[in-house]
N, C-alpha and C. Protein backbone atom coordinates (compact mmCIF):
# COMPACT_ATOMS: atom_id res chain seq x y z
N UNK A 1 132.57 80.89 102.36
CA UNK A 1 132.25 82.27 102.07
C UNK A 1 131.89 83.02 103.34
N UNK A 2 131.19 82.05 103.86
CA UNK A 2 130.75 82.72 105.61
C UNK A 2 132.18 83.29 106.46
N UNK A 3 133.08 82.68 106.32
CA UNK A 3 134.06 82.09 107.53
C UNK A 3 135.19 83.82 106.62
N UNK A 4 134.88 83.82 105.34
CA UNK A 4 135.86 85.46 104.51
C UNK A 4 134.61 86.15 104.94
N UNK A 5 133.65 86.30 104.90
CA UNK A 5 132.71 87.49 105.53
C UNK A 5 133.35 87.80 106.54
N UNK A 6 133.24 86.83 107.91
CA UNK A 6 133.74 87.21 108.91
C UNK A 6 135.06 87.98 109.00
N UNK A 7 135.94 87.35 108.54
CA UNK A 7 137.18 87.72 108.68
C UNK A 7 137.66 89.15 107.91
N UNK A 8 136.75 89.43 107.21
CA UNK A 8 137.13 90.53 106.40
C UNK A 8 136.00 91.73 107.50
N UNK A 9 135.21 91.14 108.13
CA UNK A 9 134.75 92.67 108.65
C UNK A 9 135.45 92.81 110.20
N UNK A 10 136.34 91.28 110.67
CA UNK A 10 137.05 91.58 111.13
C UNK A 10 137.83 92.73 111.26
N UNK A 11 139.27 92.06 110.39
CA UNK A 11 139.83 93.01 109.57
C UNK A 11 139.42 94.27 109.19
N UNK A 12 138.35 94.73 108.85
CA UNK A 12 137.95 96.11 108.70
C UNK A 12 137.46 96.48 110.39
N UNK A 13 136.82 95.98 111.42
CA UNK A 13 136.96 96.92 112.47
C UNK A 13 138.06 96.97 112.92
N UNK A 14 139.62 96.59 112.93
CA UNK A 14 140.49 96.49 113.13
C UNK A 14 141.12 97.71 112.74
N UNK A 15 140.62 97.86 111.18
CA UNK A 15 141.25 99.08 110.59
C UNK A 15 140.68 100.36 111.25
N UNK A 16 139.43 100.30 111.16
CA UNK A 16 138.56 101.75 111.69
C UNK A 16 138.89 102.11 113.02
N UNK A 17 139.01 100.56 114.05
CA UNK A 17 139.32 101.26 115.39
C UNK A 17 140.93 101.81 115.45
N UNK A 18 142.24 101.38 114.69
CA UNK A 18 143.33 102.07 114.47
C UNK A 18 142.84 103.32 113.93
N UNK A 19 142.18 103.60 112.78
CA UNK A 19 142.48 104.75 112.29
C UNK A 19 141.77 106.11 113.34
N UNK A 20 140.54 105.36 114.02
CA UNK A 20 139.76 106.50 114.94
C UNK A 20 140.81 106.70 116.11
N UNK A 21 141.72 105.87 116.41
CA UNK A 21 142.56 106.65 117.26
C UNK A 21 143.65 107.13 116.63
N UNK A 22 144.08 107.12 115.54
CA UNK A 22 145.64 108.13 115.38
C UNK A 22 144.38 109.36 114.90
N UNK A 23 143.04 109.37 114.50
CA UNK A 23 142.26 110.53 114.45
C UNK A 23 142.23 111.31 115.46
N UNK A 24 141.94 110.66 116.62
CA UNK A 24 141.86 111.27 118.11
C UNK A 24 143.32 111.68 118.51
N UNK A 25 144.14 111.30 118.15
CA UNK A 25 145.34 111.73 118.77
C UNK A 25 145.70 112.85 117.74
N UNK A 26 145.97 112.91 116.63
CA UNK A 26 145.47 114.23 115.79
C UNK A 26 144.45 115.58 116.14
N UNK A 27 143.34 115.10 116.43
CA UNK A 27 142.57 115.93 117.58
C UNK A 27 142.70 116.15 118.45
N UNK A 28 143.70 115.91 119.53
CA UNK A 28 143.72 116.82 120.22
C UNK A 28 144.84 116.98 120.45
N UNK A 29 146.00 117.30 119.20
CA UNK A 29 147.18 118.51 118.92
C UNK A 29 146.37 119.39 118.24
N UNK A 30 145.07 119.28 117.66
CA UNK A 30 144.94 120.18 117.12
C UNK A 30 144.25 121.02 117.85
N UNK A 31 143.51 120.12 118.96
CA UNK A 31 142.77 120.97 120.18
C UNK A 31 144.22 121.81 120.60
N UNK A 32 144.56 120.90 121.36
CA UNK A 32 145.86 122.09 122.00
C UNK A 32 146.58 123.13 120.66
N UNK A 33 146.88 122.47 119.75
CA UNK A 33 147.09 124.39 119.60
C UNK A 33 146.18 125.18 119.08
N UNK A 34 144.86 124.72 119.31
CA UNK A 34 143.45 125.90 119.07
C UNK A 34 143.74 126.66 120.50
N UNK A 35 143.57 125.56 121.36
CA UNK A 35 144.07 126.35 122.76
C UNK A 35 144.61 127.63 123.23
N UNK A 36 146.05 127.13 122.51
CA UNK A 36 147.73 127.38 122.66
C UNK A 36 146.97 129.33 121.64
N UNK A 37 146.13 129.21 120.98
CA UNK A 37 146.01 130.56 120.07
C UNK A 37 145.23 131.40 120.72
N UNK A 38 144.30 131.13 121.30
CA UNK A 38 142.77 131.40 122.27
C UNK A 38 143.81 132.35 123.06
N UNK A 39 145.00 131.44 123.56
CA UNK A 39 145.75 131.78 125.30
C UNK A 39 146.07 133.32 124.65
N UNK A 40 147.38 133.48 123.83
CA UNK A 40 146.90 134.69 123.00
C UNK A 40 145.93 135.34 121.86
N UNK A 41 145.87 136.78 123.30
CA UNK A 41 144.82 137.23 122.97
C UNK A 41 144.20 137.57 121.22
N UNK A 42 145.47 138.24 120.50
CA UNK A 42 145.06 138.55 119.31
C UNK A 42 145.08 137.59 118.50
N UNK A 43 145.40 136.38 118.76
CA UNK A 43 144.77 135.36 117.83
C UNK A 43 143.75 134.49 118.30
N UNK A 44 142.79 135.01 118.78
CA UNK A 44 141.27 134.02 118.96
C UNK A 44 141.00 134.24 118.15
N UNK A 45 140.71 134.61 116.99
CA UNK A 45 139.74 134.55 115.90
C UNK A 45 140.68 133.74 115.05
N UNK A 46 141.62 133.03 114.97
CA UNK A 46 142.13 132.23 115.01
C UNK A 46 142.09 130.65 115.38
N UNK A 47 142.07 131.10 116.15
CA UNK A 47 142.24 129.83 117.63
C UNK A 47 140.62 129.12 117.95
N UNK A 48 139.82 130.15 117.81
CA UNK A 48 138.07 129.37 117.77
C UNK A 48 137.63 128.30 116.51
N UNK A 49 138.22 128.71 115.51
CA UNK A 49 137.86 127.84 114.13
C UNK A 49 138.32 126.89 114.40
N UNK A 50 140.01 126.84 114.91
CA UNK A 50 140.87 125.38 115.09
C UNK A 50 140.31 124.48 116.05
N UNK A 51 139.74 125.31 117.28
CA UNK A 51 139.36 124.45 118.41
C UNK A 51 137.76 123.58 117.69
N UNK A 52 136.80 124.34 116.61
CA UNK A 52 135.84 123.64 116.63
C UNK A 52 136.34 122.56 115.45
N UNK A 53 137.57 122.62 114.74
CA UNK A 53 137.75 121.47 114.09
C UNK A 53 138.00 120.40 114.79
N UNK A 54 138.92 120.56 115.93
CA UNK A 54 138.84 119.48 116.76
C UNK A 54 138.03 118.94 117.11
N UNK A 55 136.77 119.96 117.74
CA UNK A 55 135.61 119.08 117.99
C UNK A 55 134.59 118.04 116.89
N UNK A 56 134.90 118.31 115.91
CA UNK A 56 134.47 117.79 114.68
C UNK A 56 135.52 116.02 114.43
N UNK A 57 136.94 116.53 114.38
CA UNK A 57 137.87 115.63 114.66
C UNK A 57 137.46 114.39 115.19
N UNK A 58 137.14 114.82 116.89
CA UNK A 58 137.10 114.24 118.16
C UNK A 58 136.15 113.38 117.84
N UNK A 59 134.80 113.82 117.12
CA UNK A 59 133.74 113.41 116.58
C UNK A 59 134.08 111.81 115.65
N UNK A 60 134.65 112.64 114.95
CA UNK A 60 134.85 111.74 113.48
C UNK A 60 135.43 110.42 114.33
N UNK A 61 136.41 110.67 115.28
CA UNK A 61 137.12 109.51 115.75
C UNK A 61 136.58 108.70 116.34
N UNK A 62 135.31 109.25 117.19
CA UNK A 62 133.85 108.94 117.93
C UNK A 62 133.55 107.70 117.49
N UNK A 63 133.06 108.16 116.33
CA UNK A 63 132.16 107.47 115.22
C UNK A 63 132.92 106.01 114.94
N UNK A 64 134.32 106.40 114.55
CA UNK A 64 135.14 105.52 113.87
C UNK A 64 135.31 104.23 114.70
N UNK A 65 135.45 104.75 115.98
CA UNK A 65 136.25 103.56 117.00
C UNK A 65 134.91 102.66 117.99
N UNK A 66 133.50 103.53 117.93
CA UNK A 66 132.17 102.77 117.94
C UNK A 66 131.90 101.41 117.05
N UNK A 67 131.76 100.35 118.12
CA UNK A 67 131.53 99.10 117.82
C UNK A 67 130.31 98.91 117.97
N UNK A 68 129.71 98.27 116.73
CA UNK A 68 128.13 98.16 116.38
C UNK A 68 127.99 97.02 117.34
């Protein structure tokens, strides 16, 4: 039972550290085109919401790919 504990939280940081990076790589296309909206002018009010999702994103992926 010890030896499937292990292997299953294996297996699960395995999963979390994959998924926190296709998160991060998601974050920051979404940074760049928060960017890409900012650059023009009449869409920053636009382009500020997208950029702080990224930072939220960037976050989430943070979290995900942190090894206890």
């Amino acid at each position: 039972m010890k030896a499937l504990r292990g292997l299953l939280d294996v297996v699960l940081g395995l999963l979390t550290a994959v998924l926190g990076t296709v998160l991060g790589i998601v974050a920051a296309v979404v940074w760049l085109v928060g960017g890409l909206l900012c650059v023009t002018i009449i869409l920053i009010p636009l382009g500020i919401p997208v950029m702080r999702l990224a930072r939220r994103l960037f976050t989430l992926a943070r979290q995900l790919m942190h090894v206890p």
